[in-house]
Protein backbone atom coordinates (compact mmCIF):
# COMPACT_ATOMS: atom_id res chain seq x y z
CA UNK A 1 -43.81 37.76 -76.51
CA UNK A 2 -41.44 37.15 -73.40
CA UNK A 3 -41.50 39.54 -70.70
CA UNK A 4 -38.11 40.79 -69.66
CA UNK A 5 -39.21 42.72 -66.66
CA UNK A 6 -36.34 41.08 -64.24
CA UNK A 7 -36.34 43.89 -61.40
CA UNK A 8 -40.07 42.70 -60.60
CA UNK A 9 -39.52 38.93 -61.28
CA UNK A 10 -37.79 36.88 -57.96
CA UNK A 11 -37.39 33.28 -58.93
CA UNK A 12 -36.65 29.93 -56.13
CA UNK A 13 -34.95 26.84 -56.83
CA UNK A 14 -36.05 24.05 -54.34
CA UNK A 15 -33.50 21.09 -55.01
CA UNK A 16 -34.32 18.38 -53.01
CA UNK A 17 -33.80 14.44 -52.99
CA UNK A 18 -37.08 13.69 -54.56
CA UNK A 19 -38.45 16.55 -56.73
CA UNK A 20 -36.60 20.16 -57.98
CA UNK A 21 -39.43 22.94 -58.13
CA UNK A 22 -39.03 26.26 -59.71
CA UNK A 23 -40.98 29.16 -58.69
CA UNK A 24 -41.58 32.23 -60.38
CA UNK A 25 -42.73 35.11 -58.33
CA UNK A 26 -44.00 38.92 -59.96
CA UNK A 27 -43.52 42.16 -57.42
CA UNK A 28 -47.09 43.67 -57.78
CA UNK A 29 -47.24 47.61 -57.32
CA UNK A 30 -48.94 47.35 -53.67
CA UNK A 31 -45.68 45.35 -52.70
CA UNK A 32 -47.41 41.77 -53.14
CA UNK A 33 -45.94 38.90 -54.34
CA UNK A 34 -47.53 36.79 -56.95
CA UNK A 35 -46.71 33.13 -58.45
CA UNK A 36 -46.95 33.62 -62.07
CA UNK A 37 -44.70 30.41 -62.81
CA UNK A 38 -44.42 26.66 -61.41
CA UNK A 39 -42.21 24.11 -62.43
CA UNK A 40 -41.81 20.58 -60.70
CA UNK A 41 -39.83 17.57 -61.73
CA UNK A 42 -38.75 14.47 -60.33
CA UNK A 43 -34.98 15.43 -58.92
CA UNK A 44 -32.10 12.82 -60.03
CA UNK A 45 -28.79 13.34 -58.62
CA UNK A 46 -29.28 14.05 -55.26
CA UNK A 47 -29.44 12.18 -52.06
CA UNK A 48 -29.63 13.51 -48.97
CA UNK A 49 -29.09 16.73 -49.71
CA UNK A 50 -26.48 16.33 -51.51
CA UNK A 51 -25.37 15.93 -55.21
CA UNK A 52 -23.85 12.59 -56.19
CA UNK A 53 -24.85 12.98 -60.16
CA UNK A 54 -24.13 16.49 -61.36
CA UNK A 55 -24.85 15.82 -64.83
CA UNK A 56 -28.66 13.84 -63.68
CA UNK A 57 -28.97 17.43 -61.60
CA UNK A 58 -28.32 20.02 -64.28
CA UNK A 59 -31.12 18.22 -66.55
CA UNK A 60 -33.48 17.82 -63.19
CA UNK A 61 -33.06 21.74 -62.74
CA UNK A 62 -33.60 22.54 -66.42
CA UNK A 63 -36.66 20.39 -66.42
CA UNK A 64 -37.86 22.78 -63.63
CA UNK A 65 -36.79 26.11 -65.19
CA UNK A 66 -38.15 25.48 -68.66
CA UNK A 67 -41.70 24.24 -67.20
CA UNK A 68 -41.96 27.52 -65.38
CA UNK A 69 -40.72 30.02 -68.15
CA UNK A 70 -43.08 28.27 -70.71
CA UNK A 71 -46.03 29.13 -67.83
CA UNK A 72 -44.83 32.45 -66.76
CA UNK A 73 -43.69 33.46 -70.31
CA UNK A 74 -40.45 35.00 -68.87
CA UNK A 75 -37.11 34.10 -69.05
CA UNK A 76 -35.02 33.33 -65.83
CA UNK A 77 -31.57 34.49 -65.54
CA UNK A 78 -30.80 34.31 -61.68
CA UNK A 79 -32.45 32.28 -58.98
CA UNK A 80 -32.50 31.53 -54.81
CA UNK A 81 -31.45 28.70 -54.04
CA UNK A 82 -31.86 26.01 -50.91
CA UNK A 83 -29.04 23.97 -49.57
CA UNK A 84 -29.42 21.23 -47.02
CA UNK A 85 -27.58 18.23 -45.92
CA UNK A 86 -25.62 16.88 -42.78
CA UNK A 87 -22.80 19.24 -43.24
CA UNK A 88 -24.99 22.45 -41.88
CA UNK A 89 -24.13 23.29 -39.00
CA UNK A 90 -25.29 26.33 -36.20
CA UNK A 91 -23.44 28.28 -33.80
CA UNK A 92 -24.65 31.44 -31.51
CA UNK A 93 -22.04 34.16 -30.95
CA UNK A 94 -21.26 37.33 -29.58
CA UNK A 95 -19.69 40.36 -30.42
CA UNK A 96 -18.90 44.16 -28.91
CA UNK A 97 -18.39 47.58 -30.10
CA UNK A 98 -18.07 50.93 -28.96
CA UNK A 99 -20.67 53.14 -30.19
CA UNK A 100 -18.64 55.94 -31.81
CA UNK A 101 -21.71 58.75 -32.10
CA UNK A 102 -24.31 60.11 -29.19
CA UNK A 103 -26.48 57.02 -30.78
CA UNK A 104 -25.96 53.91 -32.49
CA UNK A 105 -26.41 54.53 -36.38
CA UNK A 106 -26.79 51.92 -39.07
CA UNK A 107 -22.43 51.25 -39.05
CA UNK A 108 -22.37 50.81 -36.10
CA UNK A 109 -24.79 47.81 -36.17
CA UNK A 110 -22.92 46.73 -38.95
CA UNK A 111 -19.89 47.18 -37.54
CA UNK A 112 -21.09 45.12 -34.38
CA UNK A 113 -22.78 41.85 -36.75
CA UNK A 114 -18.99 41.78 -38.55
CA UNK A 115 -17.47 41.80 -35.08
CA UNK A 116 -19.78 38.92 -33.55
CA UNK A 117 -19.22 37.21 -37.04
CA UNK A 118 -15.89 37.16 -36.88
CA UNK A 119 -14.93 34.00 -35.44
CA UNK A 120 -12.29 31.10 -36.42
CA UNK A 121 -14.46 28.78 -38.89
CA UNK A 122 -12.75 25.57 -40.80
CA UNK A 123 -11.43 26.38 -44.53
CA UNK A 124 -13.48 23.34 -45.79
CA UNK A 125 -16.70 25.51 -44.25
CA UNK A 126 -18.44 28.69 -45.60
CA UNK A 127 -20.88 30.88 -43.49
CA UNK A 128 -24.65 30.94 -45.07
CA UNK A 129 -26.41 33.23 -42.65
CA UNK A 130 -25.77 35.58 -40.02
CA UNK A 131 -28.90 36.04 -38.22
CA UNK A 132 -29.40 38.82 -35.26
CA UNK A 133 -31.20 37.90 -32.33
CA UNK A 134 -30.81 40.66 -29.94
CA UNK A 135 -28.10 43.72 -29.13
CA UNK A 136 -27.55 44.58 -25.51
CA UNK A 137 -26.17 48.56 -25.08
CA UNK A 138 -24.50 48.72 -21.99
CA UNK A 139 -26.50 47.14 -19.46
CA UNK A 140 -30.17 47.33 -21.22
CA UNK A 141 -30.78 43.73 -22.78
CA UNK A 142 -32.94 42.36 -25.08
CA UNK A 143 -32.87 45.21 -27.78
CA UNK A 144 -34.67 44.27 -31.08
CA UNK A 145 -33.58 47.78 -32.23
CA UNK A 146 -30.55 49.69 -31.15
CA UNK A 147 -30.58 52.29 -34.48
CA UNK A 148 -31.31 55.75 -32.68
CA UNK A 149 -30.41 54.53 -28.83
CA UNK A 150 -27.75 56.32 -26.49
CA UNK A 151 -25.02 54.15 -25.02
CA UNK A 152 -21.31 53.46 -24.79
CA UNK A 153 -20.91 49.87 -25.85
CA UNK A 154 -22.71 47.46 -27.67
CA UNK A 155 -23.41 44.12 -28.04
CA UNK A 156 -24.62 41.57 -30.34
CA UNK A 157 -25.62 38.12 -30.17
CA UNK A 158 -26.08 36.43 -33.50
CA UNK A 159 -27.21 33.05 -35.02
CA UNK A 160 -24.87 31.72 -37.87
CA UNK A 161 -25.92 29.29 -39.64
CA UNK A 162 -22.72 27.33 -41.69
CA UNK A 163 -22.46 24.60 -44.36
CA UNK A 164 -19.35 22.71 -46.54
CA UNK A 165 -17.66 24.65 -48.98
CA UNK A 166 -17.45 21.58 -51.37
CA UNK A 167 -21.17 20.53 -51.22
CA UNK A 168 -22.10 24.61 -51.74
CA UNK A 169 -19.74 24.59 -54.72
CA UNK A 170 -21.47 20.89 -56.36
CA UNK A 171 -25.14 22.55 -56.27
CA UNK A 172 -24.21 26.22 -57.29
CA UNK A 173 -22.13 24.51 -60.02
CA UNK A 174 -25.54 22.50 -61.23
CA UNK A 175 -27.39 25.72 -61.38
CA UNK A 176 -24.61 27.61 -63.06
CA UNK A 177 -24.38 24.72 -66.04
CA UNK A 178 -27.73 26.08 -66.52
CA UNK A 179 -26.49 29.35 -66.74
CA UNK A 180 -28.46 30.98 -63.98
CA UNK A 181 -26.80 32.78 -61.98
CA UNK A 182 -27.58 31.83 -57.80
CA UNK A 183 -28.15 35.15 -55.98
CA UNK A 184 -28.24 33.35 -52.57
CA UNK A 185 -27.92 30.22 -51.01
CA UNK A 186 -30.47 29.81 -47.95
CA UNK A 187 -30.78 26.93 -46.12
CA UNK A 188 -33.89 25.20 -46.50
CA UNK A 189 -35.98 25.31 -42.97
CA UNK A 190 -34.86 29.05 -43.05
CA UNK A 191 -36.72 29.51 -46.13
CA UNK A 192 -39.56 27.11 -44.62
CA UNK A 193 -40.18 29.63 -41.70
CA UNK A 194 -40.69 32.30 -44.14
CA UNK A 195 -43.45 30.99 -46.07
CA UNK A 196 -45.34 29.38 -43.32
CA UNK A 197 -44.70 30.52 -39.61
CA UNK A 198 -46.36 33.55 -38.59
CA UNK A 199 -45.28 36.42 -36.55
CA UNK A 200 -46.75 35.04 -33.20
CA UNK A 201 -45.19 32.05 -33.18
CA UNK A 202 -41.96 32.56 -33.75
CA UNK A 203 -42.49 35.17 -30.51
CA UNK A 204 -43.78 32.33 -28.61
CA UNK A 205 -41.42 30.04 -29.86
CA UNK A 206 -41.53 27.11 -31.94
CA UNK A 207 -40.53 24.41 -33.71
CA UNK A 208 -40.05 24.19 -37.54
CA UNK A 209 -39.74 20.56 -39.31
CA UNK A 210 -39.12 20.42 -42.79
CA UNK A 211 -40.06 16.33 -44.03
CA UNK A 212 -38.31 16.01 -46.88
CA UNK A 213 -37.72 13.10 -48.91
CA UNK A 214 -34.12 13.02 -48.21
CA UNK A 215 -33.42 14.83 -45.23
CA UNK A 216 -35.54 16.59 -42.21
CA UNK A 217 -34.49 20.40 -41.87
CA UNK A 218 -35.30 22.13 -38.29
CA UNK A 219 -35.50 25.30 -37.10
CA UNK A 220 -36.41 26.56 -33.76
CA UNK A 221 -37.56 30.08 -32.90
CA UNK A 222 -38.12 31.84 -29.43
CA UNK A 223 -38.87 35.80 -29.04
CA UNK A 224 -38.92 36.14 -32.39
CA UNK A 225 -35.87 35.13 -33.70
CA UNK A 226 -34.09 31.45 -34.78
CA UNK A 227 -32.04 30.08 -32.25
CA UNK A 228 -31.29 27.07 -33.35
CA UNK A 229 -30.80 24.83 -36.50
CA UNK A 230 -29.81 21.24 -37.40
CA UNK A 231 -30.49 18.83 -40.67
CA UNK A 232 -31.61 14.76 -39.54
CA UNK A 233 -30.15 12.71 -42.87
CA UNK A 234 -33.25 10.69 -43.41
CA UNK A 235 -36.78 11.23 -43.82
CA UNK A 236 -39.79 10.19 -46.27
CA UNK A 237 -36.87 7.95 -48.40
CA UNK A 238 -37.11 5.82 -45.54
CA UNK A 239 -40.25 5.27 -45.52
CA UNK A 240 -40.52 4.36 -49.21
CA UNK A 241 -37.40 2.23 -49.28
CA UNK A 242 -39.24 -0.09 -46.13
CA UNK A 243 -42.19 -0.50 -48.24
CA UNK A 244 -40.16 -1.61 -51.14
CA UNK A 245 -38.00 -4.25 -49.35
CA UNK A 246 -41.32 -5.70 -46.99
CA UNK A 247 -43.97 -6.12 -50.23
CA UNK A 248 -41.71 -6.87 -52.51
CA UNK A 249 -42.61 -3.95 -55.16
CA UNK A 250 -40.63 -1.78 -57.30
CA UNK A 251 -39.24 2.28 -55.70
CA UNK A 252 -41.52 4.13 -58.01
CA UNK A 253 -44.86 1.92 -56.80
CA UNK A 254 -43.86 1.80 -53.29
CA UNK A 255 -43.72 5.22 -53.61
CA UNK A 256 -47.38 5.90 -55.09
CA UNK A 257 -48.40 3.15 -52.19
CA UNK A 258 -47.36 5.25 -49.83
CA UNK A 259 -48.41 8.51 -50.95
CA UNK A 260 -52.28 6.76 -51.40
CA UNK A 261 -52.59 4.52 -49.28
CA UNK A 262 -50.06 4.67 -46.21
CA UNK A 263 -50.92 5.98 -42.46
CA UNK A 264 -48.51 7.08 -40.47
CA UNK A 265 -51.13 5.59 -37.03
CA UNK A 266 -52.09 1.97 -37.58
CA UNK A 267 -55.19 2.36 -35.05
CA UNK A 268 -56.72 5.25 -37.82
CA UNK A 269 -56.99 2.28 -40.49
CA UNK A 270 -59.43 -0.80 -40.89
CA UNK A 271 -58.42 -3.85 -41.00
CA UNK A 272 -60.80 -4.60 -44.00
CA UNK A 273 -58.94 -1.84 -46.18
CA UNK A 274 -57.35 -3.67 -49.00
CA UNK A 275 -54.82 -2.45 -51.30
CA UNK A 276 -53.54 -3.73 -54.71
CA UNK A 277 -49.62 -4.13 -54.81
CA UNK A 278 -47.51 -4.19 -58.12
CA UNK A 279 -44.87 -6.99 -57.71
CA UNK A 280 -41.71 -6.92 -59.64
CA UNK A 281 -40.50 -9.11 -62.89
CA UNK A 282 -43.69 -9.26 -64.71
CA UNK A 283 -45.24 -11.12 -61.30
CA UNK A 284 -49.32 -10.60 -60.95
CA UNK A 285 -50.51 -8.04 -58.87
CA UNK A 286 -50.89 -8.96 -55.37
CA UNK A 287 -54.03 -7.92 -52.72
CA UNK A 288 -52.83 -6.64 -49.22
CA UNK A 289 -54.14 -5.28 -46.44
CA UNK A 290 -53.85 -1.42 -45.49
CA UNK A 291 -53.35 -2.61 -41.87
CA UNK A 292 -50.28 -4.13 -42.78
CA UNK A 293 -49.40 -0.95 -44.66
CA UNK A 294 -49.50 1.10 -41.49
CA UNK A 295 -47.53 -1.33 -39.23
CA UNK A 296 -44.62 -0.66 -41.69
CA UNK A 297 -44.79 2.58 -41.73
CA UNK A 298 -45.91 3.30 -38.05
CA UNK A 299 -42.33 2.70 -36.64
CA UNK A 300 -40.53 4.29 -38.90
CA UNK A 301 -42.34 7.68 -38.23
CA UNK A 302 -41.91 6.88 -34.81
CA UNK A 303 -38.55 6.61 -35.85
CA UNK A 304 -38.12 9.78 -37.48
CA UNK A 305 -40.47 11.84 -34.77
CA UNK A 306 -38.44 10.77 -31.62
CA UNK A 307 -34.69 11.83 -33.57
CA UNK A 308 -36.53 15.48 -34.45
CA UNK A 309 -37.51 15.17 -30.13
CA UNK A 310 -34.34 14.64 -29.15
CA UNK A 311 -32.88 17.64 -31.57
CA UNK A 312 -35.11 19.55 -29.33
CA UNK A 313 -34.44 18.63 -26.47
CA UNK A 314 -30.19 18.80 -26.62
CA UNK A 315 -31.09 22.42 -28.12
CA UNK A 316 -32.38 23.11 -24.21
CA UNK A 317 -35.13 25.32 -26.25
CA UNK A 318 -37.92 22.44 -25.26
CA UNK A 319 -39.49 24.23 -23.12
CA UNK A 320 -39.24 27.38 -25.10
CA UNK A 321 -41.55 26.58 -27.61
CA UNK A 322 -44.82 27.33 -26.67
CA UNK A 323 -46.72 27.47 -29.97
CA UNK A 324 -45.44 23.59 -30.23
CA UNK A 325 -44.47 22.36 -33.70
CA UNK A 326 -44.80 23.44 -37.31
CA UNK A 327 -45.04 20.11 -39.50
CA UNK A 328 -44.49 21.03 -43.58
CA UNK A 329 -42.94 19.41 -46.35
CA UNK A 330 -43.92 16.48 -48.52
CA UNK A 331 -43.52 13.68 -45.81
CA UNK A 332 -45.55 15.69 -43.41
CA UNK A 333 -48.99 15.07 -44.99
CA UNK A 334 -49.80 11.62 -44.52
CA UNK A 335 -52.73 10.50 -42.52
CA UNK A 336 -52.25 10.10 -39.17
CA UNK A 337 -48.80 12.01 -39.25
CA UNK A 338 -50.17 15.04 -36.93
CA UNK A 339 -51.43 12.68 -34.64
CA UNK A 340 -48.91 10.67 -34.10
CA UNK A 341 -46.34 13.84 -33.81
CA UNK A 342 -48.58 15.23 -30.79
CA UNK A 343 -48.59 11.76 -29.49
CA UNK A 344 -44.52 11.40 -29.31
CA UNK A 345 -44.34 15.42 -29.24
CA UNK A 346 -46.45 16.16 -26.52
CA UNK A 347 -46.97 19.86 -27.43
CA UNK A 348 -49.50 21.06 -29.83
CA UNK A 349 -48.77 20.01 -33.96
CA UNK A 350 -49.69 22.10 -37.24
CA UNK A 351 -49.72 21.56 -40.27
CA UNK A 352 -47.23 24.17 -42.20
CA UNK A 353 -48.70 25.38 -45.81
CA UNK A 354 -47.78 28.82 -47.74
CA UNK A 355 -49.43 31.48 -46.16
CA UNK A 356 -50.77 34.79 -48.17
CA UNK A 357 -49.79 33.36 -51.32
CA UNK A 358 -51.26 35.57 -54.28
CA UNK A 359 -51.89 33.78 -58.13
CA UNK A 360 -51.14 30.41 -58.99
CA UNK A 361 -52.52 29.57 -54.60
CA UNK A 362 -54.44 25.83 -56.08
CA UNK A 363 -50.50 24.76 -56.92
CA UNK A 364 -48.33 26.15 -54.28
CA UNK A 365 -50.70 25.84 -51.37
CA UNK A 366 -49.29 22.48 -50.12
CA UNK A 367 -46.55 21.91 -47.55
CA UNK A 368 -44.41 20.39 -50.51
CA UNK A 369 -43.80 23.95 -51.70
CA UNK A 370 -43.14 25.45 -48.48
CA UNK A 371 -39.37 25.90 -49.03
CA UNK A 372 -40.10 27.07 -52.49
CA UNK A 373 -42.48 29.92 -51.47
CA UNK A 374 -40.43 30.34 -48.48
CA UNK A 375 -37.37 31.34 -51.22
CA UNK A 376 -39.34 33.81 -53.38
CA UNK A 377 -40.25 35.71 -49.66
CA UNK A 378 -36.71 35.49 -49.19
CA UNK A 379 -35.79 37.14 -52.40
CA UNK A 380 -38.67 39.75 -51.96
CA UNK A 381 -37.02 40.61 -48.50
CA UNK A 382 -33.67 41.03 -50.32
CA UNK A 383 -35.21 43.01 -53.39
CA UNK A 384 -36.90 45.74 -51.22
CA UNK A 385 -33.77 46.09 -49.08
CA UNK A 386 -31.92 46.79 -52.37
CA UNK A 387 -34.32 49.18 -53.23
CA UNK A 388 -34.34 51.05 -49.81
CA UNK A 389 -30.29 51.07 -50.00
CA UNK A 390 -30.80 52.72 -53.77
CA UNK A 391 -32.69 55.52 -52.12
CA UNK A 392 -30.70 55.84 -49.36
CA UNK A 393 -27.80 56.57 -51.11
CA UNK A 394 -29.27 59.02 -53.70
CA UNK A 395 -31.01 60.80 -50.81
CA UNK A 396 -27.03 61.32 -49.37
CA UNK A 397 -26.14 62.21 -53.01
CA UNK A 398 -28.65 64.67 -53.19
CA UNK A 399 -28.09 66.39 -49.65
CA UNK A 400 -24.35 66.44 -50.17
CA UNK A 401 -25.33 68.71 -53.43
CA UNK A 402 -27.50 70.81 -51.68
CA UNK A 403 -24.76 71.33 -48.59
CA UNK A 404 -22.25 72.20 -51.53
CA UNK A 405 -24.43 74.68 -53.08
CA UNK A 406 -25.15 76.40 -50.07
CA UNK A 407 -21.53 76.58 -49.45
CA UNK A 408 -20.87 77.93 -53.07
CA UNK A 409 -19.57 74.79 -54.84
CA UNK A 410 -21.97 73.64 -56.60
């Protein structure tokens, strides 16, 4: 029998360059969530972030969505969805109101996001997130909270977070062919940070990186809030596509070569290690040596460490991030990567994984599903806001009928 239960059932859609995972997520009654549902495929269609097959795409994504509906015995109707690419793009702004009350109520911080969002932004670009970092009320600074506070004025400085129109229409049009319908687009560190950053270091500050196989997504947070984002358009691909071209073996073994057998720090590996290598047209097998694995690979992380360093550093947040950096995704795991990212770094390194995950933990605890996880917390975020607006208003409802009756209308 499949469950139709949809109000407690949040489901992500992680598209990415190499695989497409589909989460499904259950709302338990002590406000948990649980992964009930799991399916992964290899993704076809995309590079970089971005679709260049939409038809290779829709079957990638149905792959996903069928896997996990056959394990969670549900059917999916609406999903959250990541985005990444070059074309994101950050900004911080301002904006100012006057408060209209005593104290600032719930329009008025409303009123004061829409003002600070409310700046000139290109046709060809749509805004993703508008993210609040702190409201000022006349000269008091560094609010978290203004709902309830006396003032004349206020102000808000926000984090928007943008992408292209065209390649948010190409991915939402994949999902749709499926016909799902997307309930949000988030970009992908953003959904990252939910799943595995935790409430102290973002306060401290710190630095998210997302290794993907296509692309690497940061995001960097200071007192507790994201200050700034960006998207470097290569990553693990790189790495593969180097081992390829130097021993001569097919995409698909080069790959398996380097998710076995590579290290990201030559000096971690002996130099007896040998490794068998697949060559292409029907050639014999070939022996190599492990050591020569890791002097491929070596400079390419180096590579792809010291572009995510100097993100940092033209962010001028460097030496706001105290906690150091958050490594997760699939290209963050290999042996010798942590090492080598303190080395280049020079701030403490982590390894990112799901945190507080409830049910199916022995498949989603892994960095690869950190934007996955980080979707469904997303979507549980968005689900009990919903909730708290549905009571909100039928509390009003209800004390507007009780004012009438006391004034002999009801």
């Amino acid at each position: 029998m499949v469950k139709t239960d949809e109000d407690k059932m949040i489901v992500s859609l992680d598209v990415g360059t190499s695989k497409v995972v589909a989460l499904i997520g259950e709302m338990l009654p002590d406000g948990e969530l649980s992964v009930v549902g799991v399916g992964v495929t290899a993704s076809r269609g995309m590079d970089k972030g971005g679709v260049n097959d939409l038809n290779l795409v829709v079957q990638s994504i149905q792959r996903a969505i069928d896997e996990a509906e056959l394990m969670a015995d549900c059917r999916v109707s609406s999903v959250y969805l990541n985005i990444s690419g070059r074309h994101i793009g950050c900004q911080n702004e301002n904006g100012m109101v006057p408060i209209n009350e005593t104290e600032v109520t719930q329009d008025d911080v409303e009123s004061v996001i829409h003002a600070a969002k409310s700046v000139p932004i290109a046709q060809e670009r749509r805004i993703l997130h508008v993210l609040p970092q702190e409201y000022v009320i006349d000269s008091q600074e560094s609010i978290k909270s203004p709902i309830g506070m006396s003032g004349v004025r206020m102000e808000a400085r926000v984090h928007i977070i943008t992408c292209a129109n065209d390649m948010a229409k190409n991915i939402q049009k994949a999902v749709e062919r499926c016909e799902l319908k997307v309930e949000s687009l988030i970009f992908s560190a953003l959904a990252s940070s939910y799943a595995v950053l935790t409430e102290d270091e973002k306060e401290l500050g710190c630095a998210l990186v997302d290794m993907g196989g296509g692309t690497i997504d940061i995001s960097l947070f200071s007192g507790g809030v994201l200050r700034h984002t960006a998207v470097i358009p290569v990553a693990g691909n790189q790495v593969t596509n180097d081992i390829a071209k130097i021993f001569r073996t097919p995409l698909s073994h080069a790959e398996d070569i380097k998710v076995q057998y590579a290290c990201a720090l030559r000096q971690l590996v002996s130099q007896e290690d040998n490794i068998e290598v697949p060559s292409v047209g029907g050639r014999p097998s070939r022996t190599m040596s492990r050591h020569i694995l890791a002097e491929v690979v070596e400079p390419r992380y180096q590579e792809l460490f010291e572009l995510v360093r100097d993100e940092i550093e033209k962010s001028g947040l460097d030496e706001q991030i105290a906690a150091g950096v958050v490594l997760t995704g699939g290209t963050s795991k290999m042996e010798g990567a942590l090492e080598f990212a303190e080395e280049i770094f020079q701030m403490p390194v982590r390894l990112g994984e799901p945190l507080n995950v409830k049910g199916l933990t022995d498949y989603v605890s892994d960095p690869c599903y950190a934007t996955s996880v980080g979707l469904l917390r997303f979507g549980q975020l968005k689900l009990n806001e919903q909730l708290k607006e549905r009571e909100r208003s039928e509390t009003t409802r209800w004390w507007k009928r009780v004012q009438s009756w006391f004034k002999g209308e009801f």
